[in-house]
C-alpha atoms as a PDB file:
ATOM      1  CA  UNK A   1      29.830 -27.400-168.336  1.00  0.00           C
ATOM      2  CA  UNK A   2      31.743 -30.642-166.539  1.00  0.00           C
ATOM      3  CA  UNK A   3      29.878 -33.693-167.479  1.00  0.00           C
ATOM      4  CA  UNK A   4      30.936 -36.457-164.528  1.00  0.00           C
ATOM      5  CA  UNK A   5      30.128 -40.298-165.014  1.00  0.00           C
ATOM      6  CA  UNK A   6      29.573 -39.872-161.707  1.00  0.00           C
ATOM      7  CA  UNK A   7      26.471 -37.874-162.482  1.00  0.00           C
ATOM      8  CA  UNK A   8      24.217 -40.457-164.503  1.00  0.00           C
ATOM      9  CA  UNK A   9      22.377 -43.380-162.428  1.00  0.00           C
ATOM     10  CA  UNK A  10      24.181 -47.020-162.491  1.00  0.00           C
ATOM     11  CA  UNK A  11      21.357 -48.285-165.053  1.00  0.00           C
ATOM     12  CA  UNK A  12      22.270 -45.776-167.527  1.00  0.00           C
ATOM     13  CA  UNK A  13      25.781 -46.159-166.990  1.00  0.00           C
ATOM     14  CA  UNK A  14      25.202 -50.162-168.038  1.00  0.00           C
ATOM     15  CA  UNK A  15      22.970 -48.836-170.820  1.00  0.00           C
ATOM     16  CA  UNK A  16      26.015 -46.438-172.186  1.00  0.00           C
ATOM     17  CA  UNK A  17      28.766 -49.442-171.786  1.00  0.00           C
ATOM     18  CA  UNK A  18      26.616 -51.978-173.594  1.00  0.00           C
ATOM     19  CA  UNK A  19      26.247 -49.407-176.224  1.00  0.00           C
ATOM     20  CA  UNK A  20      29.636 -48.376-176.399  1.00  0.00           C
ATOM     21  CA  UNK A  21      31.078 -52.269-176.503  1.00  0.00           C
ATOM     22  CA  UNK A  22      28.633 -52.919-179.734  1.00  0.00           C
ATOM     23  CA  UNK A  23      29.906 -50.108-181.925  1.00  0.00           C
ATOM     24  CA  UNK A  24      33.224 -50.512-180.943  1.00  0.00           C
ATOM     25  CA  UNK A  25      32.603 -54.646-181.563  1.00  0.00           C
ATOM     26  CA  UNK A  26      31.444 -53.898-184.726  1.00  0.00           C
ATOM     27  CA  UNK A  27      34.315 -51.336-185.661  1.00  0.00           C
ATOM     28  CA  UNK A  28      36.848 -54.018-184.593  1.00  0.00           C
ATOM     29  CA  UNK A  29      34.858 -56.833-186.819  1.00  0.00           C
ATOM     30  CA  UNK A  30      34.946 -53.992-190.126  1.00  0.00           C
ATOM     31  CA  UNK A  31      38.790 -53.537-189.311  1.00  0.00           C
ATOM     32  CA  UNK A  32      39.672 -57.220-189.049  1.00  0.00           C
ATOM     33  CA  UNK A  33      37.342 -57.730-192.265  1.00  0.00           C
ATOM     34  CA  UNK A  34      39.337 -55.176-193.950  1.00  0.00           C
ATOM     35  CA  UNK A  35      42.696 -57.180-192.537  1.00  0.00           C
ATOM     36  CA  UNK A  36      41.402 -60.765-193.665  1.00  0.00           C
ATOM     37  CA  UNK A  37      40.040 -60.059-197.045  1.00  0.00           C
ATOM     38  CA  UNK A  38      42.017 -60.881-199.867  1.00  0.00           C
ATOM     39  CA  UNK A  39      41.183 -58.541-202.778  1.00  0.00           C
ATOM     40  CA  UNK A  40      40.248 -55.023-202.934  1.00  0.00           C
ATOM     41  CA  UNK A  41      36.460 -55.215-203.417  1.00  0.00           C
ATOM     42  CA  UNK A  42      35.838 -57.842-201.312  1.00  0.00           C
ATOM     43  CA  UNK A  43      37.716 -55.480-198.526  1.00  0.00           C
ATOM     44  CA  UNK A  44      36.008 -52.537-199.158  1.00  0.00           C
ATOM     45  CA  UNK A  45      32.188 -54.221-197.666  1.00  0.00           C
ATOM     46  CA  UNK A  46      33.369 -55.404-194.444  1.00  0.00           C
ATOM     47  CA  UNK A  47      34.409 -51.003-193.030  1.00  0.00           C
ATOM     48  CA  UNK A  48      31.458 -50.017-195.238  1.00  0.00           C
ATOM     49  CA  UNK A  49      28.960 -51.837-192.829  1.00  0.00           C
ATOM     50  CA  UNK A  50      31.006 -51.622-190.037  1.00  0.00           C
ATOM     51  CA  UNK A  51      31.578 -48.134-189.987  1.00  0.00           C
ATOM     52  CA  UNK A  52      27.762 -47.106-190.324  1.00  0.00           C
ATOM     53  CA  UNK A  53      26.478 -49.927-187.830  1.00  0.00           C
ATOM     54  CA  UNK A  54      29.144 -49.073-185.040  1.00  0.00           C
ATOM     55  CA  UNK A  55      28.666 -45.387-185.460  1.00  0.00           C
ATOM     56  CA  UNK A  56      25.160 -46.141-184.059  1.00  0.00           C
ATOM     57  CA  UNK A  57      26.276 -47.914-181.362  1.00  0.00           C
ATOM     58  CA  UNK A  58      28.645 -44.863-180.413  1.00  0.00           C
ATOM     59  CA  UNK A  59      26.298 -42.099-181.290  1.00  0.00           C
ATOM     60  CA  UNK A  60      23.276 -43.548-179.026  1.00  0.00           C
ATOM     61  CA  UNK A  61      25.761 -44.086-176.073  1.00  0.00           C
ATOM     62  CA  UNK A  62      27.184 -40.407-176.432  1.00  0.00           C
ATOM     63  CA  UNK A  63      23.615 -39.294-176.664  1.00  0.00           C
ATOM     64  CA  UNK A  64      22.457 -41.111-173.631  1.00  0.00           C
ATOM     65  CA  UNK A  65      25.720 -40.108-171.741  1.00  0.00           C
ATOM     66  CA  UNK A  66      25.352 -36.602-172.410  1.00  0.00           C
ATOM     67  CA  UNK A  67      21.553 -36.063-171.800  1.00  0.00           C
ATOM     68  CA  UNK A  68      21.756 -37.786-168.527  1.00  0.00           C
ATOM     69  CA  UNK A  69      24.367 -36.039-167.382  1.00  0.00           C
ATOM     70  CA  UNK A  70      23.415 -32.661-168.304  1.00  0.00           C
ATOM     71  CA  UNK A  71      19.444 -33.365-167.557  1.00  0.00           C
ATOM     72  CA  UNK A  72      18.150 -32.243-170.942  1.00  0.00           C
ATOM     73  CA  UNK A  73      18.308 -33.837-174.434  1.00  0.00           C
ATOM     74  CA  UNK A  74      21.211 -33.362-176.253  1.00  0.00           C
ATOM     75  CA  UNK A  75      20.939 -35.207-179.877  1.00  0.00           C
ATOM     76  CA  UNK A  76      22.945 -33.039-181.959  1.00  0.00           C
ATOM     77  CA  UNK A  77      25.820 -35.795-182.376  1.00  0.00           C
ATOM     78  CA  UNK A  78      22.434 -37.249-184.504  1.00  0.00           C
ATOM     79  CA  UNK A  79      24.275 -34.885-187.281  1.00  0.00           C
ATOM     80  CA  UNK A  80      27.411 -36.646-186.674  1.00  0.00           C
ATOM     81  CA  UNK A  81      25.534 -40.175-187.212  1.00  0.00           C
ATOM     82  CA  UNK A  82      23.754 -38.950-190.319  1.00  0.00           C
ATOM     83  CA  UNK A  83      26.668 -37.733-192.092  1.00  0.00           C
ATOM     84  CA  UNK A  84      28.795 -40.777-191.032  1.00  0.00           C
ATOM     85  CA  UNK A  85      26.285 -43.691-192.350  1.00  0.00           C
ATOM     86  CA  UNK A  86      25.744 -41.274-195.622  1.00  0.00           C
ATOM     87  CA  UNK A  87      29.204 -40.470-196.527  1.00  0.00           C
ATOM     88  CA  UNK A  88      30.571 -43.746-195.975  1.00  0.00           C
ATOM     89  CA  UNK A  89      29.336 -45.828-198.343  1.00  0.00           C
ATOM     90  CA  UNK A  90      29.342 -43.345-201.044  1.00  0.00           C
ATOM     91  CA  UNK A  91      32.559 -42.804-200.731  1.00  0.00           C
ATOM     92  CA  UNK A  92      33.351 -46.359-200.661  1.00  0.00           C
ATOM     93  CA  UNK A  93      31.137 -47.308-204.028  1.00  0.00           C
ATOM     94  CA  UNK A  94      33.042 -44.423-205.621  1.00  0.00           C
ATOM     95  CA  UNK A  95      36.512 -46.074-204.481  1.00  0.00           C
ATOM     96  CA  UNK A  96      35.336 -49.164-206.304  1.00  0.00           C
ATOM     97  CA  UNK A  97      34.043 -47.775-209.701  1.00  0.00           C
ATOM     98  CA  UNK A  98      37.417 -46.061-209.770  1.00  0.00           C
ATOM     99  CA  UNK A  99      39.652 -49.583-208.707  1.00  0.00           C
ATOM    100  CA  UNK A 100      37.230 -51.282-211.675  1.00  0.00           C
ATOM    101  CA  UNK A 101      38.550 -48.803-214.197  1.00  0.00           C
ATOM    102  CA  UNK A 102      41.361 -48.831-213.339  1.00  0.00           C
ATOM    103  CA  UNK A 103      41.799 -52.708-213.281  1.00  0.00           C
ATOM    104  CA  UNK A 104      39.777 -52.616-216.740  1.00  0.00           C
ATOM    105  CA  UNK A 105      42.480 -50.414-218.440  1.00  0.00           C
ATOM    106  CA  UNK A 106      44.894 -52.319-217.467  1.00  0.00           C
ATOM    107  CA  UNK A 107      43.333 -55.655-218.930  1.00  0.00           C
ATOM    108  CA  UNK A 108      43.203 -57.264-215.198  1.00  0.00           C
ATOM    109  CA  UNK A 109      42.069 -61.088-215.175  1.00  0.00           C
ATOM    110  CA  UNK A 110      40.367 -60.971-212.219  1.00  0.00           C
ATOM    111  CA  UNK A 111      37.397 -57.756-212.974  1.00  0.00           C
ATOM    112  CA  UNK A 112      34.060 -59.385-214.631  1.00  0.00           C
ATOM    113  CA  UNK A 113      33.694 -58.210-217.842  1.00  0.00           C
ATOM    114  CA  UNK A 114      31.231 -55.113-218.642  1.00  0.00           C
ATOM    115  CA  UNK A 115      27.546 -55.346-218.756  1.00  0.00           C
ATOM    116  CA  UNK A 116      26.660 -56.482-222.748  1.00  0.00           C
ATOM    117  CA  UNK A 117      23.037 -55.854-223.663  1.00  0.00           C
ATOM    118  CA  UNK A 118      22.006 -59.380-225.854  1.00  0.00           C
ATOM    119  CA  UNK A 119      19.615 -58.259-228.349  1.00  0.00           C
ATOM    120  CA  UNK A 120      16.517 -60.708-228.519  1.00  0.00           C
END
């Protein structure tokens, strides 16, 4: 099936754009984040919430786009979301445990020391 912009009604069409501007906005503000930061873990946050937050954005507008034109519901890029904003930061705390031993081994001088439990 041909899906047409021309299909959906002007209001939706605003809707989808609006949408479509915010997750790409907030992909653009992770990417710059991951630009501007200076150390590894501080660059690592900025995708991390970008990535999940302007997913959304996307996912709703290709959901909207897609159901309007075709005249039914069509939510299975909801999968696509869901795997997206759980993957993501997983992967991303994993990336830092393994950057903090790494920069522990090799005695780094800017990693905060392990956790010590103080005895009372």
């Amino acid at each position: 099936m041909i899906y047409l912009a021309a299909d959906i009604p002007i209001w939706a069409a605003i809707l989808i754009a609006c949408f479509v501007l915010v997750g790409a906005g907030l992909a653009l503000i992770g990417a710059i984040g991951f630009l501007r930061l200076p150390t590894f873990y501080e660059r690592i946050h900025a995708p991390t919430l970008s990535t999940s937050l302007g997913t959304g954005g996307i996912v709703v507008a290709s959901i909207l786009f897609f159901s309007m034109a075709g005249d039914r519901l069509i939510a299975h890029q909801v999968l696509i979301g869901v795997f997206i904003t759980v993957t993501t930061p997983v992967t991303f705390m994993l990336l830092a445990r393994a950057a903090l031993h790494r920069d522990r081994f090799e005695n780094s001088p800017h990693v905060p020391p392990r956790e010590s439990h103080i005895e009372s």
